[in-house]
N, C-alpha and C. Protein backbone atom coordinates (compact mmCIF):
# COMPACT_ATOMS: atom_id res chain seq x y z
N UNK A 1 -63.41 -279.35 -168.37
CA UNK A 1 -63.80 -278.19 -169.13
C UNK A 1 -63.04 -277.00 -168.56
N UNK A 2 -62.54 -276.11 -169.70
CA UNK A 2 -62.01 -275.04 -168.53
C UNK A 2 -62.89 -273.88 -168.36
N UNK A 3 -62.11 -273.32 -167.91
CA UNK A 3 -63.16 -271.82 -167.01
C UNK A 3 -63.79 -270.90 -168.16
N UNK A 4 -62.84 -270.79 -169.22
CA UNK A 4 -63.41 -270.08 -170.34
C UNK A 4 -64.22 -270.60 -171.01
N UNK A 5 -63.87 -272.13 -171.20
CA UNK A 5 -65.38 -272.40 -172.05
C UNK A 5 -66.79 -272.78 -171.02
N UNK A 6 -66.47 -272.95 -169.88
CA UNK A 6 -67.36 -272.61 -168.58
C UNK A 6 -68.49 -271.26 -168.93
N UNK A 7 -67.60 -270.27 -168.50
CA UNK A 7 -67.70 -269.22 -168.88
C UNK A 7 -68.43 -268.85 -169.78
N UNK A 8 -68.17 -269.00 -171.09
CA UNK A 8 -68.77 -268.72 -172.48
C UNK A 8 -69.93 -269.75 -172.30
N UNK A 9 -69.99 -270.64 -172.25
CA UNK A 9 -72.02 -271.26 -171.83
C UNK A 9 -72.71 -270.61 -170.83
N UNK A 10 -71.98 -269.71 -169.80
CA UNK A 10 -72.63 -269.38 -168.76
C UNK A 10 -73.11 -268.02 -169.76
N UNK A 11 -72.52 -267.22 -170.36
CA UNK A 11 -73.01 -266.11 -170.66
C UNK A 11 -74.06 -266.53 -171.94
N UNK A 12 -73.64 -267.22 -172.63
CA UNK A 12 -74.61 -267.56 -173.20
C UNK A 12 -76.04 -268.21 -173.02
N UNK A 13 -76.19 -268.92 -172.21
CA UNK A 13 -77.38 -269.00 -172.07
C UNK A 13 -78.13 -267.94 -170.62
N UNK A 14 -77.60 -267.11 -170.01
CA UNK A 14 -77.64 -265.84 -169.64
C UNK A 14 -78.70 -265.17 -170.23
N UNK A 15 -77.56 -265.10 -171.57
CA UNK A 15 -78.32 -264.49 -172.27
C UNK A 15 -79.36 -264.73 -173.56
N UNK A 16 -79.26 -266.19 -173.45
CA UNK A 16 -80.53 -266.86 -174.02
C UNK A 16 -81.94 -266.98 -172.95
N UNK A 17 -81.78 -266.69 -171.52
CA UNK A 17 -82.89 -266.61 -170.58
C UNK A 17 -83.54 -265.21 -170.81
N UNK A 18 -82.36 -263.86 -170.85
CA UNK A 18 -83.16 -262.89 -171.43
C UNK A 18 -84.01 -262.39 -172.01
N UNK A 19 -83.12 -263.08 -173.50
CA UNK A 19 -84.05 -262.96 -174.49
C UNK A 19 -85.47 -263.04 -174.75
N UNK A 20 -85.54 -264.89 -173.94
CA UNK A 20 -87.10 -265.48 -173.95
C UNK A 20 -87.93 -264.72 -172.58
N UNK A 21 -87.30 -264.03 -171.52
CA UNK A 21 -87.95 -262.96 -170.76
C UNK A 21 -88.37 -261.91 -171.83
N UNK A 22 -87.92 -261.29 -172.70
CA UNK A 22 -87.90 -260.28 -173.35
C UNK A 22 -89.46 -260.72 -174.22
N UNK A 23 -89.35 -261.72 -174.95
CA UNK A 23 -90.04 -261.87 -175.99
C UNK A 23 -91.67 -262.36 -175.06
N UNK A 24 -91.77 -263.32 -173.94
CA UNK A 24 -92.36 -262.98 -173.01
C UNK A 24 -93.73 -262.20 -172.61
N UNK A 25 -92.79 -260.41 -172.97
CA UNK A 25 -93.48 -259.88 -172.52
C UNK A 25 -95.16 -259.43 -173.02
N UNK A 26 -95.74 -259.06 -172.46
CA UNK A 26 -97.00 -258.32 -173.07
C UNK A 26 -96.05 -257.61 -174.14
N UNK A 27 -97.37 -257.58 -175.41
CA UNK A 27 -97.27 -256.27 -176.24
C UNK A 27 -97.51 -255.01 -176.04
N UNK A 28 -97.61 -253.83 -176.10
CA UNK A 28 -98.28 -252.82 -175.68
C UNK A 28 -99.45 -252.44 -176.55
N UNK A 29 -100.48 -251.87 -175.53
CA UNK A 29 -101.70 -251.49 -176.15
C UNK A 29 -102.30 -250.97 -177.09
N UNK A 30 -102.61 -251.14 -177.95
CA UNK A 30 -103.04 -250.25 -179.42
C UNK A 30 -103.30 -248.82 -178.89
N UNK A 31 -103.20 -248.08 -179.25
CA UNK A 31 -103.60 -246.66 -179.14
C UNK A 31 -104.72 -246.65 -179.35
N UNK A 32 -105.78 -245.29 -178.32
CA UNK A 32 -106.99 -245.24 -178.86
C UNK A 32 -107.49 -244.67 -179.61
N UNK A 33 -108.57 -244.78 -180.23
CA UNK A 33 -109.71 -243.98 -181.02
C UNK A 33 -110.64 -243.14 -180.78
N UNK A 34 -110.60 -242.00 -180.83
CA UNK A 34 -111.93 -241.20 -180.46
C UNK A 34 -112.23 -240.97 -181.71
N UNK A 35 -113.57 -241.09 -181.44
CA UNK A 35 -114.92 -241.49 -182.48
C UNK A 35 -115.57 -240.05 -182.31
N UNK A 36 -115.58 -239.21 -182.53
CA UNK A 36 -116.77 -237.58 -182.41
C UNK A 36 -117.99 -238.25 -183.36
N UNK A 37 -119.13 -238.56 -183.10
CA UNK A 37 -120.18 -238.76 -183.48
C UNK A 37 -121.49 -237.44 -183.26
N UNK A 38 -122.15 -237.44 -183.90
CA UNK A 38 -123.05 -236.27 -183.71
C UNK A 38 -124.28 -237.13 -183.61
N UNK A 39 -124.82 -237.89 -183.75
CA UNK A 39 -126.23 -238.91 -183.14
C UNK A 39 -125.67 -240.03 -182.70
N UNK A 40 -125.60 -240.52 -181.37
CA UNK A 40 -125.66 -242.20 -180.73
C UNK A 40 -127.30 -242.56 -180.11
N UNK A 41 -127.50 -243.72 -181.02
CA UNK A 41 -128.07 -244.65 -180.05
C UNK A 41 -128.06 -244.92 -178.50
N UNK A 42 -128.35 -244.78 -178.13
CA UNK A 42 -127.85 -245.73 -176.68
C UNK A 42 -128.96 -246.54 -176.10
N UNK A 43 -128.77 -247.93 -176.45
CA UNK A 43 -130.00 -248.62 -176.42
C UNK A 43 -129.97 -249.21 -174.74
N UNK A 44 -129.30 -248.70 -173.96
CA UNK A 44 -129.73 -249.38 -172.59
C UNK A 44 -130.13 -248.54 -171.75
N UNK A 45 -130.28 -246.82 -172.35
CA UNK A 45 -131.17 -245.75 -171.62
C UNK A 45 -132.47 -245.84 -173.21
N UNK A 46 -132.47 -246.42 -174.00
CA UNK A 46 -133.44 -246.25 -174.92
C UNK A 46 -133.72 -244.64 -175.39
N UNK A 47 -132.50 -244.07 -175.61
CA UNK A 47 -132.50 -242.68 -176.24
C UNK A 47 -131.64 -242.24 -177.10
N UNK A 48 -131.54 -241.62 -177.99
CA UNK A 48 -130.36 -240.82 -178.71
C UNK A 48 -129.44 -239.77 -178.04
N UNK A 49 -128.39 -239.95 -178.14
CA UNK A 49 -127.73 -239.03 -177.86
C UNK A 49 -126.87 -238.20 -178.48
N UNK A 50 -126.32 -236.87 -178.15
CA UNK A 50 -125.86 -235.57 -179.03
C UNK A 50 -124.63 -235.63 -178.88
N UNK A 51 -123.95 -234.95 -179.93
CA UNK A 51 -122.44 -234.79 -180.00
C UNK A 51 -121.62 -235.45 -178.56
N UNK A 52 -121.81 -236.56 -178.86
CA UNK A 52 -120.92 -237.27 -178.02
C UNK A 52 -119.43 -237.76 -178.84
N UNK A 53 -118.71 -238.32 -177.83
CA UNK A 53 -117.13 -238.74 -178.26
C UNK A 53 -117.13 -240.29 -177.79
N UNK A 54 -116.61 -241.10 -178.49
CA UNK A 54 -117.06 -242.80 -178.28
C UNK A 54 -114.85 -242.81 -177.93
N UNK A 55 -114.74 -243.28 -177.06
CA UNK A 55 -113.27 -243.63 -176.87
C UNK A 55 -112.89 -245.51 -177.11
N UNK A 56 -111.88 -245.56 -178.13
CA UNK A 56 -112.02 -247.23 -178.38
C UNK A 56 -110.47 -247.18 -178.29
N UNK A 57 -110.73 -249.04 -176.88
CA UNK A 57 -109.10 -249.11 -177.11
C UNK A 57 -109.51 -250.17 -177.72
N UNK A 58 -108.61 -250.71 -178.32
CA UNK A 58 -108.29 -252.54 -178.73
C UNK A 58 -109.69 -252.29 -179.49
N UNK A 59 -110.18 -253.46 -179.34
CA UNK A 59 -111.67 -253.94 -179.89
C UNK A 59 -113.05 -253.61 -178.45
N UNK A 60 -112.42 -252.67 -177.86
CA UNK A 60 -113.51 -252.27 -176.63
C UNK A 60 -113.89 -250.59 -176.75
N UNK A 61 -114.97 -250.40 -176.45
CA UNK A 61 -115.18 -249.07 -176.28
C UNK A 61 -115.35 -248.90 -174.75
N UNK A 62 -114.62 -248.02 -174.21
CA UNK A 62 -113.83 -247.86 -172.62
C UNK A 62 -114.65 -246.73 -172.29
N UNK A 63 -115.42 -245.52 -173.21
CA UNK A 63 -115.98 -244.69 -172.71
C UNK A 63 -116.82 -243.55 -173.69
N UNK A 64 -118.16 -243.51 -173.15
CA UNK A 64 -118.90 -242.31 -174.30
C UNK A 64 -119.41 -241.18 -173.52
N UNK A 65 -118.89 -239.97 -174.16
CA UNK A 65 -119.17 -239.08 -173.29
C UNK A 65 -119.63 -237.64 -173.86
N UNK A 66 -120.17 -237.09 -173.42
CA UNK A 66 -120.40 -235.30 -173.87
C UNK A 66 -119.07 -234.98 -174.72
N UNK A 67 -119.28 -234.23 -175.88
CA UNK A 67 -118.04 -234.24 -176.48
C UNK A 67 -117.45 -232.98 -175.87
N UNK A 68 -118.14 -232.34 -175.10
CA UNK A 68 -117.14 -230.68 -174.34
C UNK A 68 -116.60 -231.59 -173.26
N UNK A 69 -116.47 -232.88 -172.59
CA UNK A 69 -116.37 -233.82 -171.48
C UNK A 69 -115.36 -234.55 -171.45
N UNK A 70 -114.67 -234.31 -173.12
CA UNK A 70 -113.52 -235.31 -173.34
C UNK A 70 -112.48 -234.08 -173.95
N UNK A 71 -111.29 -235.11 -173.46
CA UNK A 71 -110.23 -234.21 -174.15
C UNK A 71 -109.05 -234.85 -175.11
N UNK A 72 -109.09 -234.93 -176.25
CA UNK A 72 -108.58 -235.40 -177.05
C UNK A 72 -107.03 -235.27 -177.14
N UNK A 73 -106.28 -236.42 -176.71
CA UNK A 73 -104.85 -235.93 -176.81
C UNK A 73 -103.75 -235.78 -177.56
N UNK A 74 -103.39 -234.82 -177.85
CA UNK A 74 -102.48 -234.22 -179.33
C UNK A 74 -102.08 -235.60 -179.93
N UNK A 75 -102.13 -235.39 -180.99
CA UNK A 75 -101.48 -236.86 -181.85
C UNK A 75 -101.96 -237.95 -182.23
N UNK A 76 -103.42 -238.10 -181.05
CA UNK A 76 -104.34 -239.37 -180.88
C UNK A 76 -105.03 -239.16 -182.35
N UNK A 77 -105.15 -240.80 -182.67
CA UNK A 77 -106.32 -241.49 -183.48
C UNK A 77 -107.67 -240.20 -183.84
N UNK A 78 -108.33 -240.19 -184.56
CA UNK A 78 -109.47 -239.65 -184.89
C UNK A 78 -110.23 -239.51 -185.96
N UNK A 79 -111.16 -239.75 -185.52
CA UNK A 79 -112.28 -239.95 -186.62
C UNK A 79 -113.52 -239.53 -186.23
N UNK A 80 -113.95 -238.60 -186.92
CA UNK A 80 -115.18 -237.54 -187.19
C UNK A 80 -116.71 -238.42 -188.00
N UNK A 81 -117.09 -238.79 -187.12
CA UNK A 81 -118.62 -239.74 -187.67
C UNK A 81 -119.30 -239.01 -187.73
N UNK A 82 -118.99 -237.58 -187.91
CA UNK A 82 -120.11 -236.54 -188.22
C UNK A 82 -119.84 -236.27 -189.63
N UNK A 83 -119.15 -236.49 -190.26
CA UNK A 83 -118.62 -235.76 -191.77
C UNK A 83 -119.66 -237.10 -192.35
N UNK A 84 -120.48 -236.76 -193.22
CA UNK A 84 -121.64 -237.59 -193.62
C UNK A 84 -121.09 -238.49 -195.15
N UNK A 85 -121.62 -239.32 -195.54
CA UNK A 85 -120.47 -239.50 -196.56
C UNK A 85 -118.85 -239.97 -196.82
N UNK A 86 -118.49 -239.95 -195.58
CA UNK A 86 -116.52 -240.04 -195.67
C UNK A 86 -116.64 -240.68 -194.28
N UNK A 87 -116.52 -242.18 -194.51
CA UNK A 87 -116.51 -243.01 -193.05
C UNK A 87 -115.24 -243.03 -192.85
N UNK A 88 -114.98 -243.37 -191.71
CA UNK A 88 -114.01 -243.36 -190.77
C UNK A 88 -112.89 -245.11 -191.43
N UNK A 89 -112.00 -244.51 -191.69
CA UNK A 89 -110.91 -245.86 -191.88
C UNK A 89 -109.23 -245.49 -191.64
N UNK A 90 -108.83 -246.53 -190.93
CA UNK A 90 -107.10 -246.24 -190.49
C UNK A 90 -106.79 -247.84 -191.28
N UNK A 91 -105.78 -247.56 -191.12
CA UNK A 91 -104.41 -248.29 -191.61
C UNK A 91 -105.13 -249.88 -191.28
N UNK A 92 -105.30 -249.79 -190.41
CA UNK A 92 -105.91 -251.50 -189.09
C UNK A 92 -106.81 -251.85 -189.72
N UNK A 93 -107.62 -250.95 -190.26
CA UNK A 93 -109.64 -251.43 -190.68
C UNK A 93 -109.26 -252.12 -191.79
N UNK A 94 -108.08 -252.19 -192.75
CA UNK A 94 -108.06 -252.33 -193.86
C UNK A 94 -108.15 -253.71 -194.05
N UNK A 95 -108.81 -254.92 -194.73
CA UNK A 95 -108.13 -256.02 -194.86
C UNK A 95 -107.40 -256.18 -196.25
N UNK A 96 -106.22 -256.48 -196.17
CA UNK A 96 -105.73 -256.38 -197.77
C UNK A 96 -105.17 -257.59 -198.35
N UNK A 97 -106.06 -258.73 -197.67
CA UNK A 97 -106.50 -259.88 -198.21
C UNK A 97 -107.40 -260.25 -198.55
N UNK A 98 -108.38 -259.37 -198.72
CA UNK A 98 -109.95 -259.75 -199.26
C UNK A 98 -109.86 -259.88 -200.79
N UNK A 99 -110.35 -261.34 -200.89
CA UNK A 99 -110.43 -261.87 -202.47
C UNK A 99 -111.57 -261.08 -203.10
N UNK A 100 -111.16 -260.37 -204.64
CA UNK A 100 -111.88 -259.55 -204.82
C UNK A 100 -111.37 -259.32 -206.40
């Protein structure tokens, strides 16, 4: 075999190891959701609670807090569960395969 076609398999599968490193990797994290709610439940102090902010990454809620307690960061997700009437829906909630 000579050096060039040596060569040319070496880079090629090089760069076929890359690739499958590449593809590999984690995805990155959905962006989160802050939820501004004006009544929560909170059934493991058994009380309601006031204008709180519900923070959701993925399919987890990571944190609920006083809504003067959180700080909402320019650009982020949001949805107002106080506007009565007009629920909260993004792009994700949608299924647009539901037989119907």
């Amino acid at each position: 075999m000579s050096r060039f076609r040596l060569a040319t398999w070496c880079v090629f599968l090089l760069l076929g190891l890359g690739a499958g490193c590449a593809l590999a990797a984690d995805p990155p994290a959905p962006a989160p959701v802050y939820v501004k709610a004006g009544h929560l439940f909170d059934a493991t102090a058994d009380s309601l609670r006031e204008n709180v902010v519900l923070v959701i990454e993925g399919e987890r809620i990571t944190r609920v807090a006083p809504a003067a307690e959180v700080q909402v960061p320019a650009g982020a997700k949001r949805c107002n569960a106080q506007a009565v009437g007009k629920p909260c829906r993004h792009a994700e909630d949608i299924d647009a395969h539901r037989a119907g």
